[in-house]
Protein backbone atom coordinates (compact mmCIF):
# COMPACT_ATOMS: atom_id res chain seq x y z
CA UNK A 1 0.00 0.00 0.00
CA UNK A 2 1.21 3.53 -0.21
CA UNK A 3 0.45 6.80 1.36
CA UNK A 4 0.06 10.37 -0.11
CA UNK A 5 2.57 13.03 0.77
CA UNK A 6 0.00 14.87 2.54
CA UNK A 7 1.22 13.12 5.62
CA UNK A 8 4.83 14.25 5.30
CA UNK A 9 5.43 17.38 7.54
CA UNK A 10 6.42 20.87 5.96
CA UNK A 11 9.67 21.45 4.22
CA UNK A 12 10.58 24.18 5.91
CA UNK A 13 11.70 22.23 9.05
CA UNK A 14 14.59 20.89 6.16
CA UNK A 15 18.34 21.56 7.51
CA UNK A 16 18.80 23.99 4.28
CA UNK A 17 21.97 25.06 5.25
CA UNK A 18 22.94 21.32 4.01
CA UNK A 19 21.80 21.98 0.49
CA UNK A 20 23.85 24.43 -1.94
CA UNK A 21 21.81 27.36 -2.64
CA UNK A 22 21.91 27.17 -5.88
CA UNK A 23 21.23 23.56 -6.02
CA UNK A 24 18.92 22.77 -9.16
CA UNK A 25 16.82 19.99 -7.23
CA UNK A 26 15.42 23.09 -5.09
CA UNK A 27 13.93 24.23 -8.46
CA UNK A 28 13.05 21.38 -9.36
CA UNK A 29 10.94 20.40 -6.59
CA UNK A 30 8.39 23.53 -7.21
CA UNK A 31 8.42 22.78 -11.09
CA UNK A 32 6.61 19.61 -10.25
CA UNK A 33 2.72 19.01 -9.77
CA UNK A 34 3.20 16.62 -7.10
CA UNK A 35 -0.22 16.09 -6.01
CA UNK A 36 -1.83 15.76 -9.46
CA UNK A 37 0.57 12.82 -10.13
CA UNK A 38 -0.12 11.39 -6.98
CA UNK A 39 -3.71 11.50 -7.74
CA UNK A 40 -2.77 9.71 -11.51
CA UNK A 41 -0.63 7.38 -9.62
CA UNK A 42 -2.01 6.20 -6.27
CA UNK A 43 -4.49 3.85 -7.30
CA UNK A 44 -2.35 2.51 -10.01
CA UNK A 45 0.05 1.86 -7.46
CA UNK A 46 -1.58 1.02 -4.43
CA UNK A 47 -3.70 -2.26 -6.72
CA UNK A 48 -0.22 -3.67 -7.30
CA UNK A 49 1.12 -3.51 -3.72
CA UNK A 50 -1.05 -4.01 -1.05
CA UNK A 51 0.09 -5.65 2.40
CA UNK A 52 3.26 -3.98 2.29
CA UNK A 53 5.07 -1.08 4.51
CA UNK A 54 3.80 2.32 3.31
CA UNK A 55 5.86 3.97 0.97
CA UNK A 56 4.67 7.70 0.07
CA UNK A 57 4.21 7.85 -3.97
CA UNK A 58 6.44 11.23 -3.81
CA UNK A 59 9.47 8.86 -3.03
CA UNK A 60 8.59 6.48 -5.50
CA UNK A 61 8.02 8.70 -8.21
CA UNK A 62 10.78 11.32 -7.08
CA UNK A 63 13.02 8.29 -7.26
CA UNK A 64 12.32 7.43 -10.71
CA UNK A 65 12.64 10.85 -11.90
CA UNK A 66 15.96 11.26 -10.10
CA UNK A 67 17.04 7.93 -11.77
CA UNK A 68 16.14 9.36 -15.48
CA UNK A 69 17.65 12.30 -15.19
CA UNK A 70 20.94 11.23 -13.60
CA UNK A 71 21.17 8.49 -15.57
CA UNK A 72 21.81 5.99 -12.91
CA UNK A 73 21.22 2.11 -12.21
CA UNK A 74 18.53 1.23 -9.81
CA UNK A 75 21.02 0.69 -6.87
CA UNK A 76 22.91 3.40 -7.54
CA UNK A 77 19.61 5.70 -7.60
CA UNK A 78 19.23 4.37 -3.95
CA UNK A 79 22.55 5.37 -2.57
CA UNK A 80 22.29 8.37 -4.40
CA UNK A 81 19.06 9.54 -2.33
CA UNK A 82 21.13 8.17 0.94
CA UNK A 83 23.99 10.43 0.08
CA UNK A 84 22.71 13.97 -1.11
CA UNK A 85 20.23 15.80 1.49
CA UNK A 86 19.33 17.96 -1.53
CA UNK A 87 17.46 14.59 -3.20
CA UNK A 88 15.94 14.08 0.35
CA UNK A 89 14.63 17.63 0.62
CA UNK A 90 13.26 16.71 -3.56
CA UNK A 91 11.40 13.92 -2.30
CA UNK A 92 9.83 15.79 0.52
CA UNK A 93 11.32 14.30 3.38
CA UNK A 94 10.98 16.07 6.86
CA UNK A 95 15.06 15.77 7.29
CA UNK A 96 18.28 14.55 6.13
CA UNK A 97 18.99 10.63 7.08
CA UNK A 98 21.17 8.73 5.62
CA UNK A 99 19.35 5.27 5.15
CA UNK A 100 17.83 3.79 2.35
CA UNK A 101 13.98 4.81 1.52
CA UNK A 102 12.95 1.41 0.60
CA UNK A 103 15.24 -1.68 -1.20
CA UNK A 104 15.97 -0.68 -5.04
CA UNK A 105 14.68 -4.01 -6.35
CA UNK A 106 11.28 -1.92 -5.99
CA UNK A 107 12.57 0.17 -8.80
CA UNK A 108 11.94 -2.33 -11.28
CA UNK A 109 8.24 -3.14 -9.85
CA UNK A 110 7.01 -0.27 -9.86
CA UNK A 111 8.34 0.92 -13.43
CA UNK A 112 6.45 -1.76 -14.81
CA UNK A 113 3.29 0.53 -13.68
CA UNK A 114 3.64 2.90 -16.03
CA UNK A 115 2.69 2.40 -19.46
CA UNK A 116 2.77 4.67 -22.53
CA UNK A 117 -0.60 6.57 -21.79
CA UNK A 118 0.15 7.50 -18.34
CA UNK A 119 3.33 8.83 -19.32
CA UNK A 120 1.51 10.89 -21.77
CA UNK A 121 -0.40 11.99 -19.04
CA UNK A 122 2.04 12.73 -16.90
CA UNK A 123 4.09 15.17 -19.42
CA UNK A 124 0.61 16.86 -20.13
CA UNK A 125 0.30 18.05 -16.25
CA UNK A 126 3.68 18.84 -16.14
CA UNK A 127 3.16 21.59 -18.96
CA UNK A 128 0.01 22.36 -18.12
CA UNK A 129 0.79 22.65 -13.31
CA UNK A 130 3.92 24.98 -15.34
CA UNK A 131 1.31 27.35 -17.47
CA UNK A 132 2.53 25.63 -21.18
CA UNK A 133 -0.13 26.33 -23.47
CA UNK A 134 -0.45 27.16 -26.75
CA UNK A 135 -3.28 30.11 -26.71
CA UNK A 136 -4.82 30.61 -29.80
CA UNK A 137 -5.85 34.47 -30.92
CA UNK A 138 -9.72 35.07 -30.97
CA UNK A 139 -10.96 33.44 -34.24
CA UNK A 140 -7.69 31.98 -35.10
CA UNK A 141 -8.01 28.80 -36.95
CA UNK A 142 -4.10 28.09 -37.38
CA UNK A 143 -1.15 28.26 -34.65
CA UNK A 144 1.97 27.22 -33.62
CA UNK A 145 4.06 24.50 -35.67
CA UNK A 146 4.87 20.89 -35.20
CA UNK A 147 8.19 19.11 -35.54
CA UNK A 148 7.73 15.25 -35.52
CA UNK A 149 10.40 12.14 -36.21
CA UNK A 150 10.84 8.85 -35.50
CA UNK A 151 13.31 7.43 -33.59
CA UNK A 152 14.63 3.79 -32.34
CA UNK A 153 15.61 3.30 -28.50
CA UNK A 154 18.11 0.13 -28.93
CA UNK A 155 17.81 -1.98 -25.66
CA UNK A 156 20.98 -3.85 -24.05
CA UNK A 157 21.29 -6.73 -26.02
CA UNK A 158 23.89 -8.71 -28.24
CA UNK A 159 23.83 -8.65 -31.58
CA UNK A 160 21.92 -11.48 -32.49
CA UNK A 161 22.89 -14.41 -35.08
CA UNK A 162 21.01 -17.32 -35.49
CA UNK A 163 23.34 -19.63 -34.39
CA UNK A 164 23.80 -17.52 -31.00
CA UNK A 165 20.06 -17.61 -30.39
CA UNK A 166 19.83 -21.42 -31.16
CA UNK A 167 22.71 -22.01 -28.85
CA UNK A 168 20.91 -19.56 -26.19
CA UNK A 169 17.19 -21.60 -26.49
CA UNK A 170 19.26 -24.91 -26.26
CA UNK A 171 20.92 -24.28 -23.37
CA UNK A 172 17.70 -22.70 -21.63
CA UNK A 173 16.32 -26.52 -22.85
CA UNK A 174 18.98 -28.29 -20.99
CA UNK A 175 18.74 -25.81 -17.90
CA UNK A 176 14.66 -26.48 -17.67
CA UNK A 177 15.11 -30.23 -17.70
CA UNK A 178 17.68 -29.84 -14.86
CA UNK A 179 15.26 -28.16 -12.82
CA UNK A 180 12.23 -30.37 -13.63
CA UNK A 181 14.21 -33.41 -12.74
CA UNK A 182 15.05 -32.24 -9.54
CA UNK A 183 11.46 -31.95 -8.45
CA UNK A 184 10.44 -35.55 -10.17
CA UNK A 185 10.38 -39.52 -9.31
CA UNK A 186 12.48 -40.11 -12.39
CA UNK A 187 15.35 -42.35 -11.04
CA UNK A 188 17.85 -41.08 -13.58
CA UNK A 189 17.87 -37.48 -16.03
CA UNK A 190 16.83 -37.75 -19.10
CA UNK A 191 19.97 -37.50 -21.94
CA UNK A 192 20.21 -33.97 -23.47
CA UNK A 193 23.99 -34.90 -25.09
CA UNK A 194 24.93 -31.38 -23.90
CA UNK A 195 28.62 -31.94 -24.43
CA UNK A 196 28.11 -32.81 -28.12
CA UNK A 197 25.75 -30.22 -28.59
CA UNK A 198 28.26 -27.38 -27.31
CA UNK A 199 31.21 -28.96 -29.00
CA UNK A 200 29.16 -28.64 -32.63
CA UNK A 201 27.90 -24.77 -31.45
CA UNK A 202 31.50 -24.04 -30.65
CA UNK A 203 33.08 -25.83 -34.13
CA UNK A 204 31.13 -23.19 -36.06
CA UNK A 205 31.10 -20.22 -33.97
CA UNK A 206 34.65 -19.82 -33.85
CA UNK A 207 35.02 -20.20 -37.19
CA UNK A 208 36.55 -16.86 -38.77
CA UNK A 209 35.04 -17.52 -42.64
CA UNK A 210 31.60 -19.43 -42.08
CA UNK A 211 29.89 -19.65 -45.64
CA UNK A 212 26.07 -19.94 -46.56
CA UNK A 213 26.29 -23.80 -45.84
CA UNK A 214 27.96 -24.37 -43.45
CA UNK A 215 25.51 -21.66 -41.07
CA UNK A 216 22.88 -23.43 -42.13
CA UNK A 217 24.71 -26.85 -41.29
CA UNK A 218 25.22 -25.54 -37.67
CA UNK A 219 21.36 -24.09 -36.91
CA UNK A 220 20.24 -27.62 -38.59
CA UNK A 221 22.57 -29.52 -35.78
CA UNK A 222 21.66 -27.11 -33.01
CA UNK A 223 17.56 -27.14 -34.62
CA UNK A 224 17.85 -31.27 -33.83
CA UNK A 225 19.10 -31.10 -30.17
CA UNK A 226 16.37 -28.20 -29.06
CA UNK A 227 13.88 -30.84 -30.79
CA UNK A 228 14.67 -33.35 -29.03
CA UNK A 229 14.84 -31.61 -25.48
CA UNK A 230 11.15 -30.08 -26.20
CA UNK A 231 9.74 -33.33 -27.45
CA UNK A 232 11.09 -34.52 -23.80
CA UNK A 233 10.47 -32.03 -21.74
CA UNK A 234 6.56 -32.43 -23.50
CA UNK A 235 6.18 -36.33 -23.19
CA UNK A 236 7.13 -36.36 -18.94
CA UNK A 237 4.88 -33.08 -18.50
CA UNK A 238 1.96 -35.07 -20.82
CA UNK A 239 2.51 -37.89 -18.07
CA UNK A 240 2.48 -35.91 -14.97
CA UNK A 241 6.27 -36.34 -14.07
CA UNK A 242 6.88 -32.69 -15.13
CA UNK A 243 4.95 -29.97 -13.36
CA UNK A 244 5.99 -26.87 -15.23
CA UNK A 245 5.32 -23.60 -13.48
CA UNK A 246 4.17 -20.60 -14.68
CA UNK A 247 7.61 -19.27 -15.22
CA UNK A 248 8.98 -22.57 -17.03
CA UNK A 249 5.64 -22.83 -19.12
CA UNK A 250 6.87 -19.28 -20.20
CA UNK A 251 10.39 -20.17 -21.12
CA UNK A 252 9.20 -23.51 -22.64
CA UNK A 253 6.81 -21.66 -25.29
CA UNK A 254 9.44 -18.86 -26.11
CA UNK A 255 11.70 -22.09 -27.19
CA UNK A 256 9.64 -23.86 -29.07
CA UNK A 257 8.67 -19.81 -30.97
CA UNK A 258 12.48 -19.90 -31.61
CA UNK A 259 12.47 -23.52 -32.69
CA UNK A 260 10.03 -22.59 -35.45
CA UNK A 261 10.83 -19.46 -36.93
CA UNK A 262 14.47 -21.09 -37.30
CA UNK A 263 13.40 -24.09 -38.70
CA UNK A 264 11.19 -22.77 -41.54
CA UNK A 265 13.69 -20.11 -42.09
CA UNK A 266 16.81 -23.60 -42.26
CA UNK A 267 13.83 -25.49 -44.39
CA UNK A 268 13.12 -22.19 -47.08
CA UNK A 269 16.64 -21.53 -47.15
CA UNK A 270 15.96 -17.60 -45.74
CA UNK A 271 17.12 -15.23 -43.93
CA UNK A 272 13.35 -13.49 -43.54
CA UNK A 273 10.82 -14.44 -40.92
CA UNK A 274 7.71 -12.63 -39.61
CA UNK A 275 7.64 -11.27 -35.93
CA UNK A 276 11.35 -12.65 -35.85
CA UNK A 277 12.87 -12.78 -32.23
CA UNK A 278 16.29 -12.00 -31.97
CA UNK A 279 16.39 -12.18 -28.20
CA UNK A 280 16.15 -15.21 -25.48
CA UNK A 281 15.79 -13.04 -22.33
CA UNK A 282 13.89 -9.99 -24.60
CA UNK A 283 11.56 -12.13 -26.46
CA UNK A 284 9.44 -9.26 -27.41
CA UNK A 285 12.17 -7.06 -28.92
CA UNK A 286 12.49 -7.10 -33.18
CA UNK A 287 15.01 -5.64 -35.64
CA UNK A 288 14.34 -2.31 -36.83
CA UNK A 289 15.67 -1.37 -40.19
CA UNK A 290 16.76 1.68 -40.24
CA UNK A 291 18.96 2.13 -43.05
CA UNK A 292 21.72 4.27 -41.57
CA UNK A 293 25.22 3.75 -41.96
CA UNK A 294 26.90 1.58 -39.43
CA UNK A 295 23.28 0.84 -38.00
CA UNK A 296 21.33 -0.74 -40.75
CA UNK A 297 18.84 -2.47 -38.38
CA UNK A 298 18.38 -1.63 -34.31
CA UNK A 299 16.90 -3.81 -31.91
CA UNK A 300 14.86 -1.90 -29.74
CA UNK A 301 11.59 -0.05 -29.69
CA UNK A 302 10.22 2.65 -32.06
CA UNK A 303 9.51 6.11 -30.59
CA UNK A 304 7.37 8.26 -32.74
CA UNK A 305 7.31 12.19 -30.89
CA UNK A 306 6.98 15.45 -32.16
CA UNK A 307 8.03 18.97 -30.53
CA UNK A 308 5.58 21.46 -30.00
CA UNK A 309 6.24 25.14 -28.74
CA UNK A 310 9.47 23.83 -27.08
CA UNK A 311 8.36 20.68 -25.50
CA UNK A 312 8.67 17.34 -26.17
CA UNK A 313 5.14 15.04 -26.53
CA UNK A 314 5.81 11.56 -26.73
CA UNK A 315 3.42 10.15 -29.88
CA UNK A 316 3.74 6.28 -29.89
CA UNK A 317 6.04 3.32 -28.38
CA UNK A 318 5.47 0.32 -30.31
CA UNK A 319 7.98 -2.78 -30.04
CA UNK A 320 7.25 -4.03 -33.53
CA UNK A 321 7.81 -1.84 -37.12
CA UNK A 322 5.77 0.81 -37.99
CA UNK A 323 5.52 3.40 -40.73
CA UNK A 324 5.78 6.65 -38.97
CA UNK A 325 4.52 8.59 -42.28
CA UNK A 326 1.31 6.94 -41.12
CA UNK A 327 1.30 8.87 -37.85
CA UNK A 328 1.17 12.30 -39.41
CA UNK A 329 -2.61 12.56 -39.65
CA UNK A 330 -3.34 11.16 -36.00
CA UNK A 331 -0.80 13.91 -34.61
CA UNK A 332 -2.53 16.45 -36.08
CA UNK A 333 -5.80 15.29 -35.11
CA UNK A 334 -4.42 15.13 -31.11
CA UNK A 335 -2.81 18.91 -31.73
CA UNK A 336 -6.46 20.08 -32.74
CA UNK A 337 -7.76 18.10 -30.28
CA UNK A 338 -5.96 19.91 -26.95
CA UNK A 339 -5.50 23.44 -28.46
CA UNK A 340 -8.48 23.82 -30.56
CA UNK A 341 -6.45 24.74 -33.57
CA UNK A 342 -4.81 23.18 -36.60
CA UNK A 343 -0.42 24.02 -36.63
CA UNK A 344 0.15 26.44 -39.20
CA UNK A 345 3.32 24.11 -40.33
CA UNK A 346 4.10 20.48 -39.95
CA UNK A 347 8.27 19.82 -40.59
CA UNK A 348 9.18 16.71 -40.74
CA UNK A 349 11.73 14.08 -43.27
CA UNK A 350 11.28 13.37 -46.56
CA UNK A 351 9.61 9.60 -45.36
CA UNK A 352 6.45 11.84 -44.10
CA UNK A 353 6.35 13.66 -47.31
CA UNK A 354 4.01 11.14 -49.28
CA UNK A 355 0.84 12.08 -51.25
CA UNK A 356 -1.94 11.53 -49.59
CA UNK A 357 -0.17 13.62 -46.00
CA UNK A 358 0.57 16.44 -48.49
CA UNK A 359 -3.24 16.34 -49.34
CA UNK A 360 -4.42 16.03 -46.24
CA UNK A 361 -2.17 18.99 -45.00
CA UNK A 362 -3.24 21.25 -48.21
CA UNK A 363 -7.26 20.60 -47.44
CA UNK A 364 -6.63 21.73 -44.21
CA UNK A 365 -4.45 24.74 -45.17
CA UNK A 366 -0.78 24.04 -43.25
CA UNK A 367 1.98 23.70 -44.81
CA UNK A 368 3.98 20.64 -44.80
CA UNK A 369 7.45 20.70 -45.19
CA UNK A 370 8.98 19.40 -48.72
CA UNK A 371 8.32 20.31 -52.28
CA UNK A 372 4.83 20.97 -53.26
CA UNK A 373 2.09 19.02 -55.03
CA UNK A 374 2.12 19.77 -58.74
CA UNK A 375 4.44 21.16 -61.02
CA UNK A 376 7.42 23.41 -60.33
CA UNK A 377 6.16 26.94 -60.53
CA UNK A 378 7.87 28.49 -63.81
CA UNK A 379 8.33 32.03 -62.04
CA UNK A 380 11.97 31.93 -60.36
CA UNK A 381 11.04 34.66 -57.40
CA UNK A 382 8.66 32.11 -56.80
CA UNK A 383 10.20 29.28 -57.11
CA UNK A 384 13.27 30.90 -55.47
CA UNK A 385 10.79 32.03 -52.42
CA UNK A 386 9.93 28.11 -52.33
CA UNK A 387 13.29 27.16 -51.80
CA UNK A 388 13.89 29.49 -49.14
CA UNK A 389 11.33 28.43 -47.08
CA UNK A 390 12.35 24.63 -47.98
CA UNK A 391 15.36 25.86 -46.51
CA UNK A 392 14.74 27.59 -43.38
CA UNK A 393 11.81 24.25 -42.46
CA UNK A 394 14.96 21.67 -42.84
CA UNK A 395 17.24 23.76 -40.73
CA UNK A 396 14.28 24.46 -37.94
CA UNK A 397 12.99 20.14 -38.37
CA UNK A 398 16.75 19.88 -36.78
CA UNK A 399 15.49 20.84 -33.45
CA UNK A 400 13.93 17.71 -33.13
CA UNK A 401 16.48 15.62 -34.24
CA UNK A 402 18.49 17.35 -31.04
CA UNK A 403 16.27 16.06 -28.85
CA UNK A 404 16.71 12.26 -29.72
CA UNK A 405 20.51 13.51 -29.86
CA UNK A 406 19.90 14.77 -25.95
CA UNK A 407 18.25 12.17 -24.93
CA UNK A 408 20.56 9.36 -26.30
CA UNK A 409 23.91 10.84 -25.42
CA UNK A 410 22.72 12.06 -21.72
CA UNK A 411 19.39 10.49 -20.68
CA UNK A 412 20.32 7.06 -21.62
CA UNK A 413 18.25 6.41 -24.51
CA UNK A 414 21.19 5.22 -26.79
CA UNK A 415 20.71 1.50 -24.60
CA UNK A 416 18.03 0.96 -22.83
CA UNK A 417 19.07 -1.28 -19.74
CA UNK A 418 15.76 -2.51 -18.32
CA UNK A 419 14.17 -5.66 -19.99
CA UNK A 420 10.67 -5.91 -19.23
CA UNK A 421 8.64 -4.35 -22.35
CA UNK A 422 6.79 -1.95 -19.31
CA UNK A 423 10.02 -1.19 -17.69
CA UNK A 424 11.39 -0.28 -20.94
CA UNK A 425 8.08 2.17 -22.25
CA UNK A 426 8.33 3.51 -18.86
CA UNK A 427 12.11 4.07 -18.71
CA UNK A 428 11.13 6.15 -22.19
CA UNK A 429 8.24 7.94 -20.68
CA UNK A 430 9.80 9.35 -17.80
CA UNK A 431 13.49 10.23 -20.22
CA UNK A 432 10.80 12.58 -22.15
CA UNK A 433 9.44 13.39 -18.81
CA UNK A 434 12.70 14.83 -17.71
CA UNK A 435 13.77 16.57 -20.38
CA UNK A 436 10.41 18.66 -20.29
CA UNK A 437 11.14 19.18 -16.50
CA UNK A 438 14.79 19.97 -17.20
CA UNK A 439 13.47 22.80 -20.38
CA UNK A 440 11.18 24.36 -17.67
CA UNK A 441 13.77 24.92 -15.34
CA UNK A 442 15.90 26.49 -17.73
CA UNK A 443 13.32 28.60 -19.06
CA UNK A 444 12.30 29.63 -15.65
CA UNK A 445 16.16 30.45 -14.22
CA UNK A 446 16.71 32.00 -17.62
CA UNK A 447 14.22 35.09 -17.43
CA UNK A 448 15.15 35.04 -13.42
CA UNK A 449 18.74 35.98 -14.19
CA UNK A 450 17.32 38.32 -16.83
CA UNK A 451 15.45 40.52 -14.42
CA UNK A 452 17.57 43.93 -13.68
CA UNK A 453 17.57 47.25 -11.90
CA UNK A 454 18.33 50.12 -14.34
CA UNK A 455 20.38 52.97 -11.97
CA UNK A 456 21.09 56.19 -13.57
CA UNK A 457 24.20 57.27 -12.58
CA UNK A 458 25.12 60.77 -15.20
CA UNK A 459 23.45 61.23 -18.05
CA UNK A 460 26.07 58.88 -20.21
CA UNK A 461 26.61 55.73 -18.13
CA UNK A 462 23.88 53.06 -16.52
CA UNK A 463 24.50 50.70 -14.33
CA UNK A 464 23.46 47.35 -14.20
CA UNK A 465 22.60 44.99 -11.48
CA UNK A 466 21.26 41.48 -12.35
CA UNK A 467 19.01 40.58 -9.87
CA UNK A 468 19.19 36.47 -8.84
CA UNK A 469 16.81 35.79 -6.54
């Protein structure tokens, strides 16, 4: 179960003068609508996790944000909060103690919570708690702009061969036999000829020139001994000798998925398989072709989000491909939707440039990025004017291009390191939610610094004085 932080005592009873003044976490901490998210999250939280010790959702959540924007590992995130009073004071604790809040194997639970629409919702009270809004003018039909991409979010995996992944499910074969055995009447363990089966893995993989043949040689070898664990593993569970939990029934039925994508990819003599896995542990992960040099395909999940007015909104998460060209029209709809107006422009790549977008953008009167419909207009101011603004849309699309850049290079979005599929949406959600936060802040300490006293001193010379506070 968990508590609201309207039990936690006032903050001003906080040992400030253990906290750097100009700490950034003080900010921080009044940029964020902490009851409204407690109000999203309690009940989602409190279903999952009742019975236990209290835990305020502030902490949880605070936590999590802490761990996003830092960067950090779920044990590290932990210490982190034990070390720094200024963390302590951003979760709203009375005081500074150096103990842990609650074990950082929680971490993981209760990122699995959070899915892609309450991560939407939760960037959508962050802007709105800090006054973000587009207003339209009276009678305005058309504001603002739109900058929308696509991106990939490559999780921590190896790069996958099919070999590798054979050798991976066979050995997960062997393990689960091990285990059932242990808990069964059998008087001796069924033969998995494990020792054979590594020694023919091993032949091939260390080869350093494998050709077509002989790969398909060694997934045919390693194809027969996964067969013929599964068919055992099947026949003692059939007879009652095997009782497979709900854990092994899992692991069981992401072999035999394995089993037969390889096999009618060994029997068609292909490389090509639908809703391929390419990971044991990540089962739900898939390739994404991407077509850029040195990373042709990515393993990870697709991010489709567009920046409006300076902010980031997070459009789609989707594990398996998706044409993000196809995403244009339900963006706009959503920007219509919560300001009440259509964007006056819509930049984006050339793959969101197709026919029917560019029709749908012209009927509704905003410009899309790209060359026009129709034929090249023969007057050259024109056609010169058309260029220009060609021009200046590429060079403004960049800015959201920096934010994937940002957010894979300092957030940690450039390897994801959780592996559930909801720890890994989540871990996306609250990057985005972050860098939102962190954009507030700056906009907020940036017209603070701003602020002056103008002192006339002679007729010729002012003085400035930057006010901080």
């Amino acid at each position: 179960m968990y508590q609201s932080s309207e039990t936690i005592p006032t903050l001003d009873l906080f040992p400030m003068h253990l906290i750097r003044k100009d700490s950034p976490w003080l900010a921080l901490e009044q940029l964020i609508p902490w009851k409204k998210l407690e109000v999203l999250l309690k009940d989602l939280f409190s279903s999952s996790d009742r019975g236990r010790k209290s835990i305020p959702v502030r902490h949880v959540l605070g936590a999590l944000i802490i761990q996003s924007k830092m960067n950090l590992t779920d044990r590290d995130t932990i210490d982190m909060i034990s070390d720094m009073p200024a963390l302590q004071y951003f979760l709203g604790l009375p005081t500074y103690e150096p103990i842990e809040l609650f074990d950082f194997t929680l971490l993981c639970k209760y990122r699995q919570l959070l899915g892609i629409d309450v991560s939407q919702e939760m960037i959508e009270e962050l802007l709105l708690f800090n006054g973000v809004n587009l207003e339209p003018e009276t009678g305005a039909t058309h504001r603002g702009s739109l900058s929308i991409d696509a991106t990939v979010a490559p999780v921590n995996i190896t790069y996958p061969t099919d070999l590798k992944l054979l050798n991976v499910a066979r050995e997960q074969s062997e393990k689960l036999i091990d285990d059932l055995y242990k808990k069964s009447a059998l008087s001796s363990k069924p033969r998995t000829k494990r020792q054979k089966a590594r020694a023919d893995y091993l032949l091939y993989a260390k080869a350093k020139n494998l050709s077509r043949n002989k790969r398909f040689t060694a997934n045919r070898m390693q194809l027969q001994y996964i067969d013929r664990n599964v068919k055992t593993i099947e026949k003692h569970a059939n007879e009652g000798v095997f009782v497979l939990d709900d854990g092994q029934t899992e692991v069981i039925e992401t072999i035999k998925r394995i089993y037969e994508q390889q096999h009618h990819m060994w029997e068609a003599k292909t490389n090509r398989v639908d809703d391929r896995i390419v990971s044991f542990s990540q089962p739900h992960v898939r390739g994404i072709v991407r077509g850029k040099a040195g990373t042709k395909i990515e393993f990870g999940p697709k991010i489709a989000a567009s920046k409006v007015n300076g902010y980031i909104i997070l459009d789609k998460i989707s594990f398996p491909n998706f044409n993000e060209s196809q995403t244009l029209i339900e963006i706009i709809g959503k920007y219509k939707e919560k300001y009440g107006v259509y964007p006056e422009v819509v930049r984006a790549d050339k793959i969101y440039q197709t026919r029917d977008n560019k029709t749908y953008c012209k009927s509704l009167d905003i410009r899309l990025s790209g060359p026009k419909l129709g034929r090249k207009p023969k007057d050259q101011e024109i056609l010169k004017t058309d260029r220009e603004i060609q021009l200046q849309d590429l060079r403004k699309r960049q800015e959201i291009e920096g934010v994937f850049g940002v957010a894979k290079t300092k957030y940690g979005l450039e390897k994801l390191m959780t592996k559930l599929p909801e720890s890994q949406i989540a871990s996306i959600g609250l990057i985005f939610f972050v860098m939102n936060l962190v954009r507030i802040l700056d906009k907020v300490s940036f017209y603070a610094k701003i602020e002056m006293l103008v002192l006339s001193i002679t007729d010729n010379e002012l003085c400035y004085v930057f006010d901080d506070e």
